[in-house]
Each structure stands twice: as C-alpha cells, then as structure tokens.
PDB file of N, CA and C in Angstrom:
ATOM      1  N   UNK A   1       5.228  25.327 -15.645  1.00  0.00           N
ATOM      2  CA  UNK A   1       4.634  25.320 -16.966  1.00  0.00           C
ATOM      3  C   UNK A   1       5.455  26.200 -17.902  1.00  0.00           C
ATOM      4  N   UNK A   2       5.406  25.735 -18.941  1.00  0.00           N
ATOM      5  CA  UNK A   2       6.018  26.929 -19.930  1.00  0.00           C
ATOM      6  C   UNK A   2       5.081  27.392 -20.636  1.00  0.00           C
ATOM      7  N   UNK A   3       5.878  29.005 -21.275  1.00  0.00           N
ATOM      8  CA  UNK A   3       5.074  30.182 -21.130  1.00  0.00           C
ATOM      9  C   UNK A   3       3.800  30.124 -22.509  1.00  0.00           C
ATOM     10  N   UNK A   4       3.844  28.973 -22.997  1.00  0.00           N
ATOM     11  CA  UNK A   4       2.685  29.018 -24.114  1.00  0.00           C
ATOM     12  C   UNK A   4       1.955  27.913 -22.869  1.00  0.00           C
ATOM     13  N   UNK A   5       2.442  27.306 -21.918  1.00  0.00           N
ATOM     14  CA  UNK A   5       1.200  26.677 -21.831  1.00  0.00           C
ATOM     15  C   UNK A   5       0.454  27.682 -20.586  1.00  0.00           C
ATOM     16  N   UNK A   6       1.504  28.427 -19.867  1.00  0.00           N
ATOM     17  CA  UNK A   6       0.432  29.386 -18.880  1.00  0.00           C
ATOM     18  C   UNK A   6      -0.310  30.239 -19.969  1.00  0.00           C
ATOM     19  N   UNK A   7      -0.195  30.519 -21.081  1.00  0.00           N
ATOM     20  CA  UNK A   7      -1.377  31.846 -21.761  1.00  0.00           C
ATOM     21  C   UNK A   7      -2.363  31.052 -22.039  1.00  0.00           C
ATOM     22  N   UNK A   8      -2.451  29.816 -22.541  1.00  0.00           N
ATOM     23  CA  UNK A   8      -3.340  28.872 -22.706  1.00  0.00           C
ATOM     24  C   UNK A   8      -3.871  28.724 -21.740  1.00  0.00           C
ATOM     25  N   UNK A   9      -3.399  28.405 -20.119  1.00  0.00           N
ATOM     26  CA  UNK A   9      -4.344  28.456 -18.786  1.00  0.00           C
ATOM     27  C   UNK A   9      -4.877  30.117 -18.602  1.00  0.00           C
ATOM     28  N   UNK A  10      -4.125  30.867 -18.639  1.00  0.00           N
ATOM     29  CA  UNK A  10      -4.580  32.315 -18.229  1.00  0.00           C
ATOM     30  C   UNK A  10      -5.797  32.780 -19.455  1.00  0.00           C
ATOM     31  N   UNK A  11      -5.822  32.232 -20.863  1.00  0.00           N
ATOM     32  CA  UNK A  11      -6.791  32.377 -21.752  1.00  0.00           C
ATOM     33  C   UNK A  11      -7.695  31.562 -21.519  1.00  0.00           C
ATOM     34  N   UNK A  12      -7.805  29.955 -21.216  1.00  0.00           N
ATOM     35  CA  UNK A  12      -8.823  29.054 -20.642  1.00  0.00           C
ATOM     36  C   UNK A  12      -9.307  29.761 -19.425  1.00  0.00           C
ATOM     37  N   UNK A  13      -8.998  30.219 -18.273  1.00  0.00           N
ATOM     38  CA  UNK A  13      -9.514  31.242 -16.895  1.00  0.00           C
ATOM     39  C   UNK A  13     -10.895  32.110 -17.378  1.00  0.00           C
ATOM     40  N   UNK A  14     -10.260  32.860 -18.559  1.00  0.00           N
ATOM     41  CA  UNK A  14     -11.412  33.868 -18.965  1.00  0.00           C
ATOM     42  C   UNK A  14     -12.726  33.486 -19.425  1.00  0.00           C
ATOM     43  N   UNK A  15     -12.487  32.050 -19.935  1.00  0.00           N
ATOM     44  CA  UNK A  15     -13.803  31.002 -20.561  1.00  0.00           C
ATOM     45  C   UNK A  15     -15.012  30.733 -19.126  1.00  0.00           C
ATOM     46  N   UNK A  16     -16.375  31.210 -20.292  1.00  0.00           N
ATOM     47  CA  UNK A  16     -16.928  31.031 -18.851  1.00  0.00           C
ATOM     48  C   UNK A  16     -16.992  29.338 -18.360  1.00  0.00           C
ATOM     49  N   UNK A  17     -17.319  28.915 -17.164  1.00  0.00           N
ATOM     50  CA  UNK A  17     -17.501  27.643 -16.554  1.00  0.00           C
ATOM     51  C   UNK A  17     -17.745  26.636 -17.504  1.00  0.00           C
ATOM     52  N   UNK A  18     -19.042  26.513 -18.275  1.00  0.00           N
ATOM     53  CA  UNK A  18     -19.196  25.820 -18.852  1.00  0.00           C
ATOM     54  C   UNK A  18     -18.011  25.035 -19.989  1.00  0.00           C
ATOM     55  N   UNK A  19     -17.494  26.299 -20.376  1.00  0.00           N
ATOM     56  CA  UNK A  19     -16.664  26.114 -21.700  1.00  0.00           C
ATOM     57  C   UNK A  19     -15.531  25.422 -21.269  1.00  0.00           C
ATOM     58  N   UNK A  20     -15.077  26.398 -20.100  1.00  0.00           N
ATOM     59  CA  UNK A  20     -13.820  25.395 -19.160  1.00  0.00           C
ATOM     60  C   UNK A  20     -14.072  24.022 -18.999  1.00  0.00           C
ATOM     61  N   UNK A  21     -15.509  23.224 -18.533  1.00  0.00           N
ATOM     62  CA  UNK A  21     -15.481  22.259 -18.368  1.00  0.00           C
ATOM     63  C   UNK A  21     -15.341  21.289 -19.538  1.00  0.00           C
ATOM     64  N   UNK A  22     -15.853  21.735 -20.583  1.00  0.00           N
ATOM     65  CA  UNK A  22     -15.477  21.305 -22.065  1.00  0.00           C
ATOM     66  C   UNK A  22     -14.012  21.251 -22.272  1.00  0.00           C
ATOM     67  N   UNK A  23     -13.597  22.234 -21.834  1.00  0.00           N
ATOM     68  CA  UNK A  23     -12.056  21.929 -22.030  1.00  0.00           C
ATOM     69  C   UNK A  23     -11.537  20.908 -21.532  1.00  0.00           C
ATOM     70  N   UNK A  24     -11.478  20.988 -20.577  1.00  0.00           N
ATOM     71  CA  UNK A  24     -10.987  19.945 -18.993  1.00  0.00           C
ATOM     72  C   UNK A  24     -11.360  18.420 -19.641  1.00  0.00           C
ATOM     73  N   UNK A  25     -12.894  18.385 -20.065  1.00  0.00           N
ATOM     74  CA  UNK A  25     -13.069  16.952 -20.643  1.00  0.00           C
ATOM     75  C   UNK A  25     -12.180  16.650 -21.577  1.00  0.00           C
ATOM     76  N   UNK A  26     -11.787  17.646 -22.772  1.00  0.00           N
ATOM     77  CA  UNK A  26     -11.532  17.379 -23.885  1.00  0.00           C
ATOM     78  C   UNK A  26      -9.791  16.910 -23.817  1.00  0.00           C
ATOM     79  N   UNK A  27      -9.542  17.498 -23.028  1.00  0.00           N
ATOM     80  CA  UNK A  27      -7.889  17.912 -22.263  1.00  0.00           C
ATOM     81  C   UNK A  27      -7.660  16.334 -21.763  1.00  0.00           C
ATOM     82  N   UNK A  28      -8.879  15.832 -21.136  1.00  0.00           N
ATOM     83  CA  UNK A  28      -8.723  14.611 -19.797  1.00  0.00           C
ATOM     84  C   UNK A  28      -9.091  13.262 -21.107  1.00  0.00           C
ATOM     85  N   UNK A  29      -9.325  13.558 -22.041  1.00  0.00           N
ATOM     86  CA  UNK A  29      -9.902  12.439 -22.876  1.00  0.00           C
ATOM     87  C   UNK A  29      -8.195  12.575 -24.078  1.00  0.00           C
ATOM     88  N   UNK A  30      -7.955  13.753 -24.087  1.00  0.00           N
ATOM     89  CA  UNK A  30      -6.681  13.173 -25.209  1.00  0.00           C
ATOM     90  C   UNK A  30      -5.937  12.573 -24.397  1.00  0.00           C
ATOM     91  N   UNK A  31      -5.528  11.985 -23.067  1.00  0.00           N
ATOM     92  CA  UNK A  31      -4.875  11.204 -22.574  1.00  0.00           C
ATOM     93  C   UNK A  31      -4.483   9.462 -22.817  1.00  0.00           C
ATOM     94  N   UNK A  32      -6.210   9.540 -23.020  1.00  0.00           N
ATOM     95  CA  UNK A  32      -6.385   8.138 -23.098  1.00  0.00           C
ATOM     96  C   UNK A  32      -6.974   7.657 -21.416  1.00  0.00           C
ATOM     97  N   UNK A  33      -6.893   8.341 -20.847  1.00  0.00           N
ATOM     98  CA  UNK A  33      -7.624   7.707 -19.325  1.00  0.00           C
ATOM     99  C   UNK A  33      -8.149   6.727 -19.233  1.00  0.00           C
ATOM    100  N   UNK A  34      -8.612   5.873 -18.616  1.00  0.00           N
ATOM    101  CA  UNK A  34     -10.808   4.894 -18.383  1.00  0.00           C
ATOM    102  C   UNK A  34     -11.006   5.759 -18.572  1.00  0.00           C
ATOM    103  N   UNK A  35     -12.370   5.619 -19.225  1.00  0.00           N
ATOM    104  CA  UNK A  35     -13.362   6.295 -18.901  1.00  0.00           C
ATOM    105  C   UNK A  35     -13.865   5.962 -17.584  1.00  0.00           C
ATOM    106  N   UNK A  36     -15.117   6.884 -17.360  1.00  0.00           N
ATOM    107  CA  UNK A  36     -15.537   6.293 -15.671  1.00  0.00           C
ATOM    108  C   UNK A  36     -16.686   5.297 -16.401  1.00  0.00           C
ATOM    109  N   UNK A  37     -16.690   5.079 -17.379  1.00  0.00           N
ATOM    110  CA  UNK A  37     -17.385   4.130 -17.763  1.00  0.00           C
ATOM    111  C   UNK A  37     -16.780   2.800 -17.408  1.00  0.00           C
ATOM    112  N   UNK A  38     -15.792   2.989 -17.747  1.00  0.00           N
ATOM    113  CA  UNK A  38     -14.486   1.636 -17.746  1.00  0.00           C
ATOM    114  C   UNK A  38     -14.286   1.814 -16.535  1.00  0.00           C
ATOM    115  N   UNK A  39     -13.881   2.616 -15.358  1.00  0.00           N
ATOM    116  CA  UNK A  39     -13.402   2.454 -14.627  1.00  0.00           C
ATOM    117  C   UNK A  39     -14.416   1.666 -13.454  1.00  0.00           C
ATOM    118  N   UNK A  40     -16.016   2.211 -13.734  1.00  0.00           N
ATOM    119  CA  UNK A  40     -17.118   1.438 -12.913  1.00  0.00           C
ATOM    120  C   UNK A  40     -17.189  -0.189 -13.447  1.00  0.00           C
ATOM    121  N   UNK A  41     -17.198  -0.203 -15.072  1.00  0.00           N
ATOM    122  CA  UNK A  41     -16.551  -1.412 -14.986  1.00  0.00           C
ATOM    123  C   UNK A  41     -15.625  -2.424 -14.767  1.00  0.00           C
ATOM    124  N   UNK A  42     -14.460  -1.660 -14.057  1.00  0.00           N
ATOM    125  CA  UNK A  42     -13.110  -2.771 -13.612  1.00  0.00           C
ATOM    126  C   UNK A  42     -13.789  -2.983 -11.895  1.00  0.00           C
ATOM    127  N   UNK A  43     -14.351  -1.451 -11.582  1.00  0.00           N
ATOM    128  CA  UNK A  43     -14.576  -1.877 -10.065  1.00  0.00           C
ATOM    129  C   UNK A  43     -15.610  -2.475  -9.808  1.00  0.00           C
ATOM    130  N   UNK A  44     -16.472  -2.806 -10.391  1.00  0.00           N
ATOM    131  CA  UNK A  44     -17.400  -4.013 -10.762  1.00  0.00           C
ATOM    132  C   UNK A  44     -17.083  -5.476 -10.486  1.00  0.00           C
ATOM    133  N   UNK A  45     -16.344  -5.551 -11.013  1.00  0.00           N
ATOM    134  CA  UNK A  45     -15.069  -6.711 -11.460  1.00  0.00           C
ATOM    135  C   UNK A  45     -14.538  -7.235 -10.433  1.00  0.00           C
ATOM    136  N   UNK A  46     -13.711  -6.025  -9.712  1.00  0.00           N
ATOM    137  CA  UNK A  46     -12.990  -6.311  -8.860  1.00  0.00           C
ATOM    138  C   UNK A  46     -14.163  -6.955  -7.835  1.00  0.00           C
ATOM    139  N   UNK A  47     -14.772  -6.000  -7.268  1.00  0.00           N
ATOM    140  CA  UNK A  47     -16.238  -6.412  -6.212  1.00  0.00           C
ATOM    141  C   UNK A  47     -16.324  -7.729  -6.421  1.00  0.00           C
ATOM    142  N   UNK A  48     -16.974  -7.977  -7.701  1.00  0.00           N
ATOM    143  CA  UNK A  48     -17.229  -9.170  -7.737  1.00  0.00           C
ATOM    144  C   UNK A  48     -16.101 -10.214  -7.322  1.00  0.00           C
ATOM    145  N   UNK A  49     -14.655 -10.490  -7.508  1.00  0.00           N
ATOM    146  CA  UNK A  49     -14.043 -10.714  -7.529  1.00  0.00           C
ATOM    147  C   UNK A  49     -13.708 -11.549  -6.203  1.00  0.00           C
ATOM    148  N   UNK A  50     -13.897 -10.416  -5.225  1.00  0.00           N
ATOM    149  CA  UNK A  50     -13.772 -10.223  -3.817  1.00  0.00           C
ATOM    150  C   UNK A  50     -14.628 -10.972  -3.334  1.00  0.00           C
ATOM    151  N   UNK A  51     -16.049 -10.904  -3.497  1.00  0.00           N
ATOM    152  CA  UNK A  51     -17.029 -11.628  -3.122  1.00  0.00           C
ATOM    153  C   UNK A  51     -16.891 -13.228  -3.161  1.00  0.00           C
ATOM    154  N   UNK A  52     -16.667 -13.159  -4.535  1.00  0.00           N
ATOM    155  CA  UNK A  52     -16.422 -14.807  -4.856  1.00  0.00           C
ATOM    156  C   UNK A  52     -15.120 -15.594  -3.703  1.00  0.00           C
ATOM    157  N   UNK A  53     -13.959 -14.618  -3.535  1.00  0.00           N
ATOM    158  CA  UNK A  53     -13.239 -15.110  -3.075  1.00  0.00           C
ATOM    159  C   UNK A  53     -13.514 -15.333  -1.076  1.00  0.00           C
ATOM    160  N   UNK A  54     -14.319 -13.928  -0.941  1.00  0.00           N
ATOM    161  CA  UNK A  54     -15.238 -14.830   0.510  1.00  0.00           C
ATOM    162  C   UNK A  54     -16.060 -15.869   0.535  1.00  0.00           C
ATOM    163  N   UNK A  55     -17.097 -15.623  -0.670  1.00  0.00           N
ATOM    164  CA  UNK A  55     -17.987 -17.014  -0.517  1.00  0.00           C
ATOM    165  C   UNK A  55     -17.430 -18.287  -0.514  1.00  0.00           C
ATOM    166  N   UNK A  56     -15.992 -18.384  -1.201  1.00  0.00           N
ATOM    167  CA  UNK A  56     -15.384 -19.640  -1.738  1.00  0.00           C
ATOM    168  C   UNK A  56     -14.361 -19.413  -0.374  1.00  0.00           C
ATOM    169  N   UNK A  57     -14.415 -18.752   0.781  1.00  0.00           N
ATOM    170  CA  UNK A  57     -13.277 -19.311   2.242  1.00  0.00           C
ATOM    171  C   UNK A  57     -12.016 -18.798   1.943  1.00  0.00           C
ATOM    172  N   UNK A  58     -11.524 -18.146   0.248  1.00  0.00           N
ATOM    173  CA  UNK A  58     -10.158 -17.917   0.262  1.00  0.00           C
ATOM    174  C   UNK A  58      -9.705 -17.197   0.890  1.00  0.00           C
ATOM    175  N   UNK A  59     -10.297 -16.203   1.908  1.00  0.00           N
ATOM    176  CA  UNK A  59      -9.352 -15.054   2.410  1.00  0.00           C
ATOM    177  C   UNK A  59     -10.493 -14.747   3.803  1.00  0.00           C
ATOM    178  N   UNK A  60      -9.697 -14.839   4.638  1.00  0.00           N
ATOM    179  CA  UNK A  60     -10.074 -14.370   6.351  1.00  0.00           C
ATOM    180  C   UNK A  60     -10.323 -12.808   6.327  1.00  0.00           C
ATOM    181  N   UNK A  61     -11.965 -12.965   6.825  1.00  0.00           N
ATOM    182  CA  UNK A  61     -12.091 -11.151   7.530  1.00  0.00           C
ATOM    183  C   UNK A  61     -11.939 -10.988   8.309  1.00  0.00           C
ATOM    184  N   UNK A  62     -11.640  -9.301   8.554  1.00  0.00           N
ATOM    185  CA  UNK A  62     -10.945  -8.830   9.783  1.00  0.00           C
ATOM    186  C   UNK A  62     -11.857  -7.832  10.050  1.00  0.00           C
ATOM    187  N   UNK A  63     -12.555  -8.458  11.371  1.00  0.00           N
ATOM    188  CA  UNK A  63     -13.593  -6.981  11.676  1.00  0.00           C
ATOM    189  C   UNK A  63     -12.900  -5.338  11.505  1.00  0.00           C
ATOM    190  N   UNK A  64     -14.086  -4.828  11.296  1.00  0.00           N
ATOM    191  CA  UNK A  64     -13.819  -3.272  10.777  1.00  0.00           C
ATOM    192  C   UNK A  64     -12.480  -2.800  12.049  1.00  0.00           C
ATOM    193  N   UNK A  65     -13.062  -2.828  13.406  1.00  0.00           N
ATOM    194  CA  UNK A  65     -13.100  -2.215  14.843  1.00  0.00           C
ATOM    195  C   UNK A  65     -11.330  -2.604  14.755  1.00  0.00           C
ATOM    196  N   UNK A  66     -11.093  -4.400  14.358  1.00  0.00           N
ATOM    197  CA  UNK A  66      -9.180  -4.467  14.499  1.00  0.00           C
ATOM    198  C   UNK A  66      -8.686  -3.657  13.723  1.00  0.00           C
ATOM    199  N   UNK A  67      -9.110  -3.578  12.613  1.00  0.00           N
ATOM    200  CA  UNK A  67      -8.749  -2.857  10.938  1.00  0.00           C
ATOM    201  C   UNK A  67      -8.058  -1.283  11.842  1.00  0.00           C
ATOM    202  N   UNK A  68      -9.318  -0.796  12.339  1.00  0.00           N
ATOM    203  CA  UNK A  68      -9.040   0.797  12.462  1.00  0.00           C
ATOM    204  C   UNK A  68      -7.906   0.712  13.764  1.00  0.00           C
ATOM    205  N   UNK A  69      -8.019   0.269  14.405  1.00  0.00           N
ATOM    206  CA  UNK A  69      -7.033   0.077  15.794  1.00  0.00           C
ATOM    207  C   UNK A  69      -5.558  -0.171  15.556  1.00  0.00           C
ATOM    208  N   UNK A  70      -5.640  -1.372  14.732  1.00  0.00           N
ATOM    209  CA  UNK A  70      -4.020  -1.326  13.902  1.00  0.00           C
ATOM    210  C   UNK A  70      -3.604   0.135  13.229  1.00  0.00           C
ATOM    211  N   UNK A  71      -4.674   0.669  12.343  1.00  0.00           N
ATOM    212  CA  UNK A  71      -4.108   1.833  11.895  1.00  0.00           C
ATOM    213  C   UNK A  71      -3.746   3.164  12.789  1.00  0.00           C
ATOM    214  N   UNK A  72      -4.703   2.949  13.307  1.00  0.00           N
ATOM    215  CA  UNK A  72      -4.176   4.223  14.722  1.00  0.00           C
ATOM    216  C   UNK A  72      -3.129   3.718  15.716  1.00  0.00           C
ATOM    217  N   UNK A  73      -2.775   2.139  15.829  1.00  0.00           N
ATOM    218  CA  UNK A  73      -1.669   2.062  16.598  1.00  0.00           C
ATOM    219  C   UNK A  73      -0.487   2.544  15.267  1.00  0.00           C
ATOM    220  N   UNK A  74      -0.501   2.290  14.474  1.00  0.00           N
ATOM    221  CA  UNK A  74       0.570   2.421  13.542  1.00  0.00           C
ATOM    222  C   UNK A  74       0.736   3.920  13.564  1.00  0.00           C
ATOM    223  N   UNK A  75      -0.313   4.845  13.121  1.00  0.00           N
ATOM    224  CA  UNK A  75      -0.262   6.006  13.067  1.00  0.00           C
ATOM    225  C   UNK A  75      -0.059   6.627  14.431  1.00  0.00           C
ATOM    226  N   UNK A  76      -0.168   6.307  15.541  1.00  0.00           N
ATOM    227  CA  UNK A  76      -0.151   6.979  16.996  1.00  0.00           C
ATOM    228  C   UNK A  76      -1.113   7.582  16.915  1.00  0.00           C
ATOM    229  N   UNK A  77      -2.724   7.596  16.884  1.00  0.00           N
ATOM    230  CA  UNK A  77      -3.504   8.842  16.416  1.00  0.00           C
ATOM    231  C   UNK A  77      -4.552   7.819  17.600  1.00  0.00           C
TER     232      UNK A  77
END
C-alpha cells in the first residue's frame, strides 16, 4: 500500500466497528460490484437454468459418492 493509503487504514482501525463497517460498504459499493441483490439474482438464474436442463435430459448426473472419489483420487487424499 502506499503511505496515504496505510494512514487511511491505520485512521479507519481507530473507527469504532460500526463506522468501519460503513466504510467497508461504502469502499465495496464505489467499485461497482453485484450487489448481493444481483448476485442472488444471477444465482437464481443459473439454478433455474440447471434444472431445466435436467428436466429436459440435457446433461447426465453423476452421483455425489463418484463426484467425491474422483476428487480424492485426483487429490491422493
């Protein structure tokens, strides 16, 4: 970090909790992020998405039990 932005963290530190979290929002929103508004709505979406594409046969499930077994053979674990 450079040194105006650590006095800005070391001056945000001293803020009690609350205020910090105001910050943090305010900090996390000039980005432009989703919101988790938006973001429950894409994963909404997606869900749905998924569903349709089992009910409609497009895509083969793979019980949970192969799922994890491949990954631990892959991982050696």
């Amino acid at each position: 970090m450079t040194v105006v932005a650590d006095k800005v963290f070391n001056d945000a530190l001293s803020l009690p909790s609350d205020a910090r979290m105001s910050l943090v929002e305010k900090l996390l929103t000039s980005l432009n992020l989703p919101t988790h508004v938006e973001i429950d709505r894409l994963w909404a979406e997606e869900a749905e998405r998924r569903v349709a594409q089992i009910d409609g046969g497009e895509v083969d499930l793979i019980p949970g039990n192969e799922v994890f077994a491949k990954i631990r053979q892959k991982y050696q674990r």
